[in-house]
C-alpha atoms as a PDB file:
ATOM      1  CA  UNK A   1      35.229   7.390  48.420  1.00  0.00           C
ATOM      2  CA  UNK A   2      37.530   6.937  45.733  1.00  0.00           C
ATOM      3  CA  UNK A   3      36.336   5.230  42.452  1.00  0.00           C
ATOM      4  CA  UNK A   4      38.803   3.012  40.352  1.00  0.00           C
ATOM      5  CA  UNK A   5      38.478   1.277  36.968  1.00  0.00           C
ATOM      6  CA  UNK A   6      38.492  -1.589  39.277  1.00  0.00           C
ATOM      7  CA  UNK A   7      35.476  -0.921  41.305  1.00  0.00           C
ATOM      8  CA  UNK A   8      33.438   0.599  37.771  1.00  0.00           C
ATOM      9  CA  UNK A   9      34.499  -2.862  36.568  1.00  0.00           C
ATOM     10  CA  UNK A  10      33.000  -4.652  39.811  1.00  0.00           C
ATOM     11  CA  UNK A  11      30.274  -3.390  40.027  1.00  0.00           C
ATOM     12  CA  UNK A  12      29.068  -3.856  36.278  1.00  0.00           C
ATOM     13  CA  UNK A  13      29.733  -7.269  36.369  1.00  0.00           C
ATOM     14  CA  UNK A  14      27.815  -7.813  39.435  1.00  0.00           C
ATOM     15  CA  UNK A  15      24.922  -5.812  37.097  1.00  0.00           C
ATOM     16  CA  UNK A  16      25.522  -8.533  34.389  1.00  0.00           C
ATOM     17  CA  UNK A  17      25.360 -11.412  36.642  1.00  0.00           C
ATOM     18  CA  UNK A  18      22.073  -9.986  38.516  1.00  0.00           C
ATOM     19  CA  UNK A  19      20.229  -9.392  35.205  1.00  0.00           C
ATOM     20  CA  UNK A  20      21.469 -12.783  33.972  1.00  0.00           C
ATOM     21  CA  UNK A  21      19.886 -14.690  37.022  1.00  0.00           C
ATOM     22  CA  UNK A  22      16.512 -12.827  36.215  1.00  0.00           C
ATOM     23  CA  UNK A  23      15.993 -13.950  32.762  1.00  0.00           C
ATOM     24  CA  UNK A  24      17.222 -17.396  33.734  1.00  0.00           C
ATOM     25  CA  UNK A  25      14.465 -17.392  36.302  1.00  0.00           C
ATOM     26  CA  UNK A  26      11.961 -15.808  34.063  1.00  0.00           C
ATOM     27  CA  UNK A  27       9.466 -18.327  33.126  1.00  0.00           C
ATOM     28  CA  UNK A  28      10.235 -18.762  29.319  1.00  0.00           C
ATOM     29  CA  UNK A  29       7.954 -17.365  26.904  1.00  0.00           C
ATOM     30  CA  UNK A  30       7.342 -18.328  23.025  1.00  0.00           C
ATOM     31  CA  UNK A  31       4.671 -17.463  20.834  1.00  0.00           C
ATOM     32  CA  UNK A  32       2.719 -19.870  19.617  1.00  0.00           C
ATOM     33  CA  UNK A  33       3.376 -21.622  16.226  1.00  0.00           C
ATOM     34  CA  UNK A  34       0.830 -23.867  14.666  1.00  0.00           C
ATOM     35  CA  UNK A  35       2.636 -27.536  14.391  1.00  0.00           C
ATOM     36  CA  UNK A  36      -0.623 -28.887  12.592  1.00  0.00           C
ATOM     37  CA  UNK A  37      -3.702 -27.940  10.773  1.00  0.00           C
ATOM     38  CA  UNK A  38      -7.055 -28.577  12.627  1.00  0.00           C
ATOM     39  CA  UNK A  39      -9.446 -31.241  10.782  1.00  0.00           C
ATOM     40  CA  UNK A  40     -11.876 -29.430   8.559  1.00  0.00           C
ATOM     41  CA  UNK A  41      -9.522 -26.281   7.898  1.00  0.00           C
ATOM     42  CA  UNK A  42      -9.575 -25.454   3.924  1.00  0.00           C
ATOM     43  CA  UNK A  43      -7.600 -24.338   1.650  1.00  0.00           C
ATOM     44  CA  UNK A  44      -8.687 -22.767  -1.666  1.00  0.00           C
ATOM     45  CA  UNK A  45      -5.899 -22.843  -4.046  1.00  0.00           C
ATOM     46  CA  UNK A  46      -4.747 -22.739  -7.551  1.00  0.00           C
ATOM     47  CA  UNK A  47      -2.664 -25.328  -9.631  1.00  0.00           C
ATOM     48  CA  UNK A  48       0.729 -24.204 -10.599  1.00  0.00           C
ATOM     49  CA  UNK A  49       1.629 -26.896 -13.331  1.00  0.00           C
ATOM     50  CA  UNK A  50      -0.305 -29.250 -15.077  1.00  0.00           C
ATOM     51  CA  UNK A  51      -0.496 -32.772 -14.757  1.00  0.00           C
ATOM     52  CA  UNK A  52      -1.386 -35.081 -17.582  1.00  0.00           C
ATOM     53  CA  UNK A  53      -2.113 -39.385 -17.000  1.00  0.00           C
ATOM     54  CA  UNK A  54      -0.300 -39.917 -20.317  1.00  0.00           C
ATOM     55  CA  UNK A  55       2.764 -38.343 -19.228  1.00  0.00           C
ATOM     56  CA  UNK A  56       2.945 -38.700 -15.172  1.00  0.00           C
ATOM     57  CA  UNK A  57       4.663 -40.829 -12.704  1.00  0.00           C
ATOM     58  CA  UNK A  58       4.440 -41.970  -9.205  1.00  0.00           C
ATOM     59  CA  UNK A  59       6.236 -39.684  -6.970  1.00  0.00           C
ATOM     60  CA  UNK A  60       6.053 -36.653  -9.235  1.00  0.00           C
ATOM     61  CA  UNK A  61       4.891 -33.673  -7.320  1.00  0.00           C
ATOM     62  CA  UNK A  62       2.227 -31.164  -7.440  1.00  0.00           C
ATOM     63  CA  UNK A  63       1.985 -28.001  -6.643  1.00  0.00           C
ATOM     64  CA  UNK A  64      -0.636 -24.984  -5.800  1.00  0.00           C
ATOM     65  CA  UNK A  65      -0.756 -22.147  -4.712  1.00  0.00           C
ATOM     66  CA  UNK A  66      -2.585 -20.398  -1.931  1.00  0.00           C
ATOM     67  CA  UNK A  67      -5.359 -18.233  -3.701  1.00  0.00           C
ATOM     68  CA  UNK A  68      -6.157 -15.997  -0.417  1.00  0.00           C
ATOM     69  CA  UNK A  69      -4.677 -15.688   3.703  1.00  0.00           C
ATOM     70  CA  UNK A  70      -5.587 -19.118   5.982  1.00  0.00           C
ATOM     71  CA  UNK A  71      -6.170 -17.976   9.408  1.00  0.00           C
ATOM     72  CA  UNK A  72      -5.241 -21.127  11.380  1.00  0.00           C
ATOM     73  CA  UNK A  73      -7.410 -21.368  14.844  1.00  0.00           C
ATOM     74  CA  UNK A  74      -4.134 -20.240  16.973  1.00  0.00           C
ATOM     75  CA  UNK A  75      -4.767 -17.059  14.945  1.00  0.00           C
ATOM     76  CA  UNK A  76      -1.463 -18.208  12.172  1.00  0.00           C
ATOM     77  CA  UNK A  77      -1.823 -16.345   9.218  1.00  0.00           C
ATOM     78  CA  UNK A  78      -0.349 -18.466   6.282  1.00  0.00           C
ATOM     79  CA  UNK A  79      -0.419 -15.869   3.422  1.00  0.00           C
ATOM     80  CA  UNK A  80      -1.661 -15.844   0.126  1.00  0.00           C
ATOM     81  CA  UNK A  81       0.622 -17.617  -2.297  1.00  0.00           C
ATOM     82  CA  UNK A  82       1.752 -20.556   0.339  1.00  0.00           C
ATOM     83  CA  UNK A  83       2.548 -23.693  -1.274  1.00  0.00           C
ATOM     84  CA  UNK A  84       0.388 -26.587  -1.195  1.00  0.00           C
ATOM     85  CA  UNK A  85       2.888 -29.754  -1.810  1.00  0.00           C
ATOM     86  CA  UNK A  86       1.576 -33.202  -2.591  1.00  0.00           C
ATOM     87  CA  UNK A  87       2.526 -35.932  -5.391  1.00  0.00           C
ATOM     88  CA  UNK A  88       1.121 -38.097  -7.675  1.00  0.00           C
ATOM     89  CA  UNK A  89       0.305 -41.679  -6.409  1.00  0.00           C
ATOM     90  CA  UNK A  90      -0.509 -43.215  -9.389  1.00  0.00           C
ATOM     91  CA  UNK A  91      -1.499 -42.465 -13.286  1.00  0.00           C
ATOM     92  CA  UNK A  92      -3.304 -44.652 -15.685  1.00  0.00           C
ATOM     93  CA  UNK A  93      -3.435 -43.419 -19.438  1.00  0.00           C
ATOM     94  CA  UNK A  94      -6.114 -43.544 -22.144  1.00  0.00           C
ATOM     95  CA  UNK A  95      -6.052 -47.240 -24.069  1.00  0.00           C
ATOM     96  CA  UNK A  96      -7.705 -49.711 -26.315  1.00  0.00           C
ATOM     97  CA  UNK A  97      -7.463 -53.128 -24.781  1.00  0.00           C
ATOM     98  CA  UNK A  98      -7.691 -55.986 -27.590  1.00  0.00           C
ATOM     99  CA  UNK A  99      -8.847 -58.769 -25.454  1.00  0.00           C
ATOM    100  CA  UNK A 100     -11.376 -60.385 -25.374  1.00  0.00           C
ATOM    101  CA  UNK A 101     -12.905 -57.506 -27.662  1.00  0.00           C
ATOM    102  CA  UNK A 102     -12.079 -54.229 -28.399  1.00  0.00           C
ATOM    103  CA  UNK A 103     -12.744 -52.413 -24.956  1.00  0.00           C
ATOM    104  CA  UNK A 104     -11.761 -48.623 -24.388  1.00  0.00           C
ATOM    105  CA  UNK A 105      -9.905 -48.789 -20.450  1.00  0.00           C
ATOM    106  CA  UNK A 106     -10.771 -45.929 -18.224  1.00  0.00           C
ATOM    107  CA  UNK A 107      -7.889 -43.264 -17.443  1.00  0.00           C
ATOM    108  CA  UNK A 108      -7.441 -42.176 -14.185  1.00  0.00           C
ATOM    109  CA  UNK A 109      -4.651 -40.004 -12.252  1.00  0.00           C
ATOM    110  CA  UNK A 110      -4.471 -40.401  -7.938  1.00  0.00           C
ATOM    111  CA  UNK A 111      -2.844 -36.952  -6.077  1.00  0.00           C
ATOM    112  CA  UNK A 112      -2.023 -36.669  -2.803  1.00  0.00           C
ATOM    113  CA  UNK A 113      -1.215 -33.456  -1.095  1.00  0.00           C
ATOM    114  CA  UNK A 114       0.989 -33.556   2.483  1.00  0.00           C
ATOM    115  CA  UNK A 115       2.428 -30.386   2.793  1.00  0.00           C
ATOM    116  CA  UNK A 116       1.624 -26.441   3.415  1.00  0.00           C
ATOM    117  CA  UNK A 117       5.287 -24.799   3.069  1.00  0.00           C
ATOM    118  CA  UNK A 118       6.203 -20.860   3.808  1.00  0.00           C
ATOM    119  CA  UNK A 119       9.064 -19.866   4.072  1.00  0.00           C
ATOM    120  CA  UNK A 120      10.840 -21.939   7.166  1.00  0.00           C
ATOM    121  CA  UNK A 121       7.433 -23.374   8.104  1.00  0.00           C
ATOM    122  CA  UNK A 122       6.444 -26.482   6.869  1.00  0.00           C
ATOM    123  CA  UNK A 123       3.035 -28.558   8.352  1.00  0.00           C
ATOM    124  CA  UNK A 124       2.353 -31.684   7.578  1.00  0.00           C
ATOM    125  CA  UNK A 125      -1.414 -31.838   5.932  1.00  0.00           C
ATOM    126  CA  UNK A 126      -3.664 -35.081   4.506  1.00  0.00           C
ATOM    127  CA  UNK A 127      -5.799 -33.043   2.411  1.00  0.00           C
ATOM    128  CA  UNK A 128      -9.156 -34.073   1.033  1.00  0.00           C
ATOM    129  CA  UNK A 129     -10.807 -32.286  -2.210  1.00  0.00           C
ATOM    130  CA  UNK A 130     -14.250 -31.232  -1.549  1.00  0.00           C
ATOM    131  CA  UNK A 131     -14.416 -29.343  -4.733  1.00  0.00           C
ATOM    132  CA  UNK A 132     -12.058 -28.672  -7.947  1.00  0.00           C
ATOM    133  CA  UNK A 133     -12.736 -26.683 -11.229  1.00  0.00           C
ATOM    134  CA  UNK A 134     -11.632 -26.515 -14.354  1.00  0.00           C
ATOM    135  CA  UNK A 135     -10.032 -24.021 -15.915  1.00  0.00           C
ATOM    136  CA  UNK A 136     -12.063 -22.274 -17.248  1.00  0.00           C
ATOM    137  CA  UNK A 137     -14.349 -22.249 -14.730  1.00  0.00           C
ATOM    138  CA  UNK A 138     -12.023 -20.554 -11.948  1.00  0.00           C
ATOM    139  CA  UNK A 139     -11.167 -18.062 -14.560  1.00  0.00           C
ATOM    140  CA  UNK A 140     -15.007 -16.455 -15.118  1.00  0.00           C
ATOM    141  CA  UNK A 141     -15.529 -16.863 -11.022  1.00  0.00           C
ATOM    142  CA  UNK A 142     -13.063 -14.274 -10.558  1.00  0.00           C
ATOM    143  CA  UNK A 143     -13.756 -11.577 -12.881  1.00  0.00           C
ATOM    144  CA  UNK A 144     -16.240  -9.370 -11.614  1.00  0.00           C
ATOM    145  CA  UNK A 145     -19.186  -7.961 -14.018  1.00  0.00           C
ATOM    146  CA  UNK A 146     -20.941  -4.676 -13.154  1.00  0.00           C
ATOM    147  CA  UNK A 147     -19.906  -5.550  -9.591  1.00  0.00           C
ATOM    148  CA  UNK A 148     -20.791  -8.781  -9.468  1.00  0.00           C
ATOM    149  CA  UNK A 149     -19.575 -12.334 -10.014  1.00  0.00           C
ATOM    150  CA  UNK A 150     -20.707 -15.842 -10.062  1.00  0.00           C
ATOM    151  CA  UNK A 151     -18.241 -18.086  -7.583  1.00  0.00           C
ATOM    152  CA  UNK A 152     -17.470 -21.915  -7.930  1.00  0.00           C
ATOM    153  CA  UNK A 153     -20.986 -23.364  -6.565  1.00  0.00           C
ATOM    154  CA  UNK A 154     -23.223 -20.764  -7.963  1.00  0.00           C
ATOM    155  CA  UNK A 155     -23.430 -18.197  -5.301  1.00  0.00           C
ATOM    156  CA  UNK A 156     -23.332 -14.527  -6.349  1.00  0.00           C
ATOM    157  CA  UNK A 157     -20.760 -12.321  -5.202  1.00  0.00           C
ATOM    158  CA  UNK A 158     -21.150  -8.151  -4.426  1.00  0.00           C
ATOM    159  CA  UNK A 159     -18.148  -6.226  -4.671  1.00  0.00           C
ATOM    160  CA  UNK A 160     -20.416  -3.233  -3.325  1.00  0.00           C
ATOM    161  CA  UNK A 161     -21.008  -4.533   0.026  1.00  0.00           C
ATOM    162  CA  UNK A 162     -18.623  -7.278  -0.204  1.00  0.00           C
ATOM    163  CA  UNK A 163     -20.535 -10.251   0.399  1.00  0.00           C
ATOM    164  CA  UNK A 164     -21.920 -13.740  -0.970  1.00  0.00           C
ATOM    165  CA  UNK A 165     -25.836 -14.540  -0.988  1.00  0.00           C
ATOM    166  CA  UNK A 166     -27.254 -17.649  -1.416  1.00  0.00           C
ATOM    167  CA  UNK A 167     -30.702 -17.860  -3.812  1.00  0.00           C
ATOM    168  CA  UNK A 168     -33.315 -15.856  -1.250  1.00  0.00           C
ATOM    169  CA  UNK A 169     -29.976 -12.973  -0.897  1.00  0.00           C
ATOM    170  CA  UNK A 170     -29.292 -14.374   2.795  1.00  0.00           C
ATOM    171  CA  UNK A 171     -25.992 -13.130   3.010  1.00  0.00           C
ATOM    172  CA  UNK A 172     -23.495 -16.477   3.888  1.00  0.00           C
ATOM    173  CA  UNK A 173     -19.771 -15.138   2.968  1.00  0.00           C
ATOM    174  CA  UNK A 174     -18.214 -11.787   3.556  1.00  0.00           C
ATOM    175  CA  UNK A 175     -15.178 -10.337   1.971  1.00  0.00           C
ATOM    176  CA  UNK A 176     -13.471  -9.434   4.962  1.00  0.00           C
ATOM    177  CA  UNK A 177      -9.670  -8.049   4.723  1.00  0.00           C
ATOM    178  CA  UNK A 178      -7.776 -11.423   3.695  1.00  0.00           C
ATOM    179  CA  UNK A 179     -10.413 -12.268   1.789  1.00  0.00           C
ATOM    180  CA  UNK A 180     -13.464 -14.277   1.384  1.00  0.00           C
ATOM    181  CA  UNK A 181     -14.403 -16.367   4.576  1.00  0.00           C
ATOM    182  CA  UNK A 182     -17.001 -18.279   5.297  1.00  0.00           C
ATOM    183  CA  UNK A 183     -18.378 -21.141   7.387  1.00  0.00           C
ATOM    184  CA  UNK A 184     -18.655 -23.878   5.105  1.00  0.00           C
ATOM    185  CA  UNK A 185     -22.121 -25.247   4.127  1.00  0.00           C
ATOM    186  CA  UNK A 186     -23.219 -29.571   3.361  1.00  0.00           C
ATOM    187  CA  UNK A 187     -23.980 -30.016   0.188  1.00  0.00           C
ATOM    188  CA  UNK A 188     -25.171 -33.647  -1.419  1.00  0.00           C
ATOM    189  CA  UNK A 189     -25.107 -31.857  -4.966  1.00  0.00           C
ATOM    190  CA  UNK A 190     -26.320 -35.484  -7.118  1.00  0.00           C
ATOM    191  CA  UNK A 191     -24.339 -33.244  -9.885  1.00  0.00           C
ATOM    192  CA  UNK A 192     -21.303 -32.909  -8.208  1.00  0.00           C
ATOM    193  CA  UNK A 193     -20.074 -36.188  -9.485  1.00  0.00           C
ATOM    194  CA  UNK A 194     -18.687 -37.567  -6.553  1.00  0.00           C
ATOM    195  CA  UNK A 195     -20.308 -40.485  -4.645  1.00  0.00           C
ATOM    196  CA  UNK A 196     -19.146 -38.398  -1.524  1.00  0.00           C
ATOM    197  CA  UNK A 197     -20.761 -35.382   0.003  1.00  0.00           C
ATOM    198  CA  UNK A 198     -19.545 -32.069   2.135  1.00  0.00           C
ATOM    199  CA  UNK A 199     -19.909 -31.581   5.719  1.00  0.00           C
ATOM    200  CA  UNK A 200     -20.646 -27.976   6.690  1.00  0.00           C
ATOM    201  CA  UNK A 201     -18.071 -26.168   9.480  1.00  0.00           C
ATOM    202  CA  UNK A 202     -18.723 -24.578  12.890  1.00  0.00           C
ATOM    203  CA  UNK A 203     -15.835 -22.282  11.955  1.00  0.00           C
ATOM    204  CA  UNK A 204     -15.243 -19.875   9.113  1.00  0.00           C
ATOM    205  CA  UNK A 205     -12.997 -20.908   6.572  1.00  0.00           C
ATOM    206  CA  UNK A 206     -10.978 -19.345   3.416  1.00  0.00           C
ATOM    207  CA  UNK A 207     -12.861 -19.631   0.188  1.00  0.00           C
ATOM    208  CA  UNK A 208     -11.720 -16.922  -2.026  1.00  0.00           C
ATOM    209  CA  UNK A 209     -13.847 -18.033  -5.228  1.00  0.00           C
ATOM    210  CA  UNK A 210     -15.961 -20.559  -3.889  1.00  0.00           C
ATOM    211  CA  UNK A 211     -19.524 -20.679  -2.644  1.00  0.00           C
ATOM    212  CA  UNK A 212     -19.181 -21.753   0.562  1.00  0.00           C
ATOM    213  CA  UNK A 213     -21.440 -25.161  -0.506  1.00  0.00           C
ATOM    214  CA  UNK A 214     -19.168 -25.998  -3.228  1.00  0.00           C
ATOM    215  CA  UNK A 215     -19.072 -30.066  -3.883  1.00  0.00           C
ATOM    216  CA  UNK A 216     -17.208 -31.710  -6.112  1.00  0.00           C
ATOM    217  CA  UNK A 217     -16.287 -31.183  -9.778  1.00  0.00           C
ATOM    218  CA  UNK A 218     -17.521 -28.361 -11.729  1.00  0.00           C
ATOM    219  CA  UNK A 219     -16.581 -27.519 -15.385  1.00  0.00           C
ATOM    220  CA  UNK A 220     -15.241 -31.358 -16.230  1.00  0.00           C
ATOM    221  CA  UNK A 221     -17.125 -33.000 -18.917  1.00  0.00           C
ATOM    222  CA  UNK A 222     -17.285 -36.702 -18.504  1.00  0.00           C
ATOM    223  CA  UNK A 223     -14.410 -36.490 -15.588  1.00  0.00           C
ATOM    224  CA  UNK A 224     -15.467 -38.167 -12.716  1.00  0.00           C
ATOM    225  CA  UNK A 225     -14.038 -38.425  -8.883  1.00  0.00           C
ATOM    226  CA  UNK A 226     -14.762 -41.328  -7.326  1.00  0.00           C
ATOM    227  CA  UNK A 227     -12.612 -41.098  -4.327  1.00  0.00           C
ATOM    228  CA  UNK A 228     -12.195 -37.595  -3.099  1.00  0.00           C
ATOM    229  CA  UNK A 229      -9.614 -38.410  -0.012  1.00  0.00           C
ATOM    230  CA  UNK A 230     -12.629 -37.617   2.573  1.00  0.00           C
ATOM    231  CA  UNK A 231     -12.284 -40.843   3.982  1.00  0.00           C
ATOM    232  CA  UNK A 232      -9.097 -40.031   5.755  1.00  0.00           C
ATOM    233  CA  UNK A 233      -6.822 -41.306   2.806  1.00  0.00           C
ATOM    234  CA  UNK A 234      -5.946 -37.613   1.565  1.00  0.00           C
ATOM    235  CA  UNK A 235      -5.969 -39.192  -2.052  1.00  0.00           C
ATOM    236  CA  UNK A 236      -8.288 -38.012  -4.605  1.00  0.00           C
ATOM    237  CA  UNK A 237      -8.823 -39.858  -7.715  1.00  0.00           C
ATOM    238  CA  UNK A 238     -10.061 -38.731 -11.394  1.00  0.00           C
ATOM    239  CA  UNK A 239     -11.803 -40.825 -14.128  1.00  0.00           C
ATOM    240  CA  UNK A 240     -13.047 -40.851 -17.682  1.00  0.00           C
ATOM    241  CA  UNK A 241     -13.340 -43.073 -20.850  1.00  0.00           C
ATOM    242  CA  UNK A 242     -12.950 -40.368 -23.212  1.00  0.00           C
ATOM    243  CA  UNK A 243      -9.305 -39.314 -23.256  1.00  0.00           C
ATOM    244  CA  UNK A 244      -6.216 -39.104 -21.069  1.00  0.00           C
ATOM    245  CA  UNK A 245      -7.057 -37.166 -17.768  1.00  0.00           C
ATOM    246  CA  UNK A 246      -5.669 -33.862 -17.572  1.00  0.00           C
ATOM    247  CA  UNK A 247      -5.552 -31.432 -14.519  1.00  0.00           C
ATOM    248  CA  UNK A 248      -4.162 -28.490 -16.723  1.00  0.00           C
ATOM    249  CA  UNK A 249      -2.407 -25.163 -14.753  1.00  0.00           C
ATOM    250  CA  UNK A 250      -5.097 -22.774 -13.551  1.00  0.00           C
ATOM    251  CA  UNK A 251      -7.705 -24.938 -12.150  1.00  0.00           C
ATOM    252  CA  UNK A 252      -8.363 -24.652  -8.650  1.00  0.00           C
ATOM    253  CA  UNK A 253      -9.742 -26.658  -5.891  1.00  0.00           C
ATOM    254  CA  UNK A 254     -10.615 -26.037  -2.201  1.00  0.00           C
ATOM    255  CA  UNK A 255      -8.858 -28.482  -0.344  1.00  0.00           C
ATOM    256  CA  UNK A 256      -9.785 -29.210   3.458  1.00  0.00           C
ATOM    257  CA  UNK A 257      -8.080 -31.161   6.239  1.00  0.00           C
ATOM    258  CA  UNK A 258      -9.291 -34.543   6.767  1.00  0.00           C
ATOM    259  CA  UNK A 259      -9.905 -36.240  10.301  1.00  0.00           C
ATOM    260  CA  UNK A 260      -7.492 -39.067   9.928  1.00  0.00           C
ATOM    261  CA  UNK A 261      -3.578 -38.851   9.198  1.00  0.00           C
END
């Protein structure tokens, strides 16, 4: 038999066109890619900028950051460091109003958050806040003393077996890889300063420095939240009579998806 550039050609493109027809009659395959967050999932993350009633707007945004990995039920990992998008919905500063008498008006700043972005991925979110901390306090709940810390909610933390106890040293949190996960406990905390109370979760959850029955505000002095977005609004609101509200850089909050959107 003799063999020609024009058979070698033939037959190669018969090739092509045989391997073409299998992958068009492959059944198509595409991994799976989270479109939306599952009610209840939370998010424990830290305030990049801070965001004062005096000086904000409607429609400025707000950002945090991701303090730990998310693992999404599809098994999505969003990493640490994802940004948590939302905006302000409405700011009220610190004033004396004249009439009828002299009468000190509340301050108050609304925040809604309604977006996880990474990258190319973005997910819509209505977030609630079922617990935020100052300053101050995120800072001491993640240093570690003699191998130990206290997280947001009072639960003590063991960086020797890496795991969070509650009061009788049940252990309720582990430090696994990504992080601390954990499922998340109810909590009707009459200190938390919030007319609203936690639910606890079937699943486990990313807390990084929270107890995993944090509820509400912790280290705000005379700042109170009386709408914490739980209701399905996603907007949580803060109050208090002695100054100008201010949610400075470097407080944190764990943030969790609400039923409603």
């Amino acid at each position: 038999m003799k063999i020609t550039s024009r058979s070698i050609s033939s037959h190669w493109g018969m090739t092509a066109l045989s391997v073409i027809s299998l992958l068009l009659s492959a059944p198509c395959q595409t991994s799976a890619v989270q479109t939306k967050v599952p009610p209840g999932t939370a998010f424990p993350v830290r305030f990049v900028r801070s965001v004062d009633a005096s000086k904000a707007h409607p429609s400025d945004r707000v950002i945090a950051k991701t303090l730990q990995v998310v693992i999404l039920p599809g098994g999505q990992r969003l990493p640490k460091g994802t940004l948590v998008v939302g905006h302000v919905v409405g700011a009220q500063p610190n004033s004396l109003d004249p009439e009828p008498y002299a009468h000190q008006k509340a301050s108050s700043i609304s925040i809604h958050f309604d977006q996880i972005v990474n990258g190319d991925l973005t997910l819509p979110v209505n977030l609630s806040v079922r617990a935020l901390a100052s300053t101050f306090q995120s800072y001491w709940a993640s240093v570690a003393y003699e191998g130990a810390k206290r997280l947001i909610g009072g639960n003590g933390f063991s960086s020797l077996d890496k795991t969070v106890h509650d009061d009788s040293g049940s252990v309720i949190a582990y430090n696994r890889k990504d992080g601390v996960f954990a499922r998340l406990l109810a909590s009707d905390n009459p200190a938390s300063k919030t007319s609203l109370n936690c639910d606890s979760t079937s699943t486990e959850q990313s807390v990084a420095i929270f107890s995993p029955g944090a509820c509400g505000l912790y280290g705000f002095d005379e700042v109170f939240m009386p709408h914490a977005g739980r209701s399905g609004s996603g907007t949580f609101t803060l109050v208090t009579r002695a100054s100008s509200v201010k949610l400075y850089a470097g407080s944190t909050a764990l943030l969790q998806e609400t039923e409603a959107r």
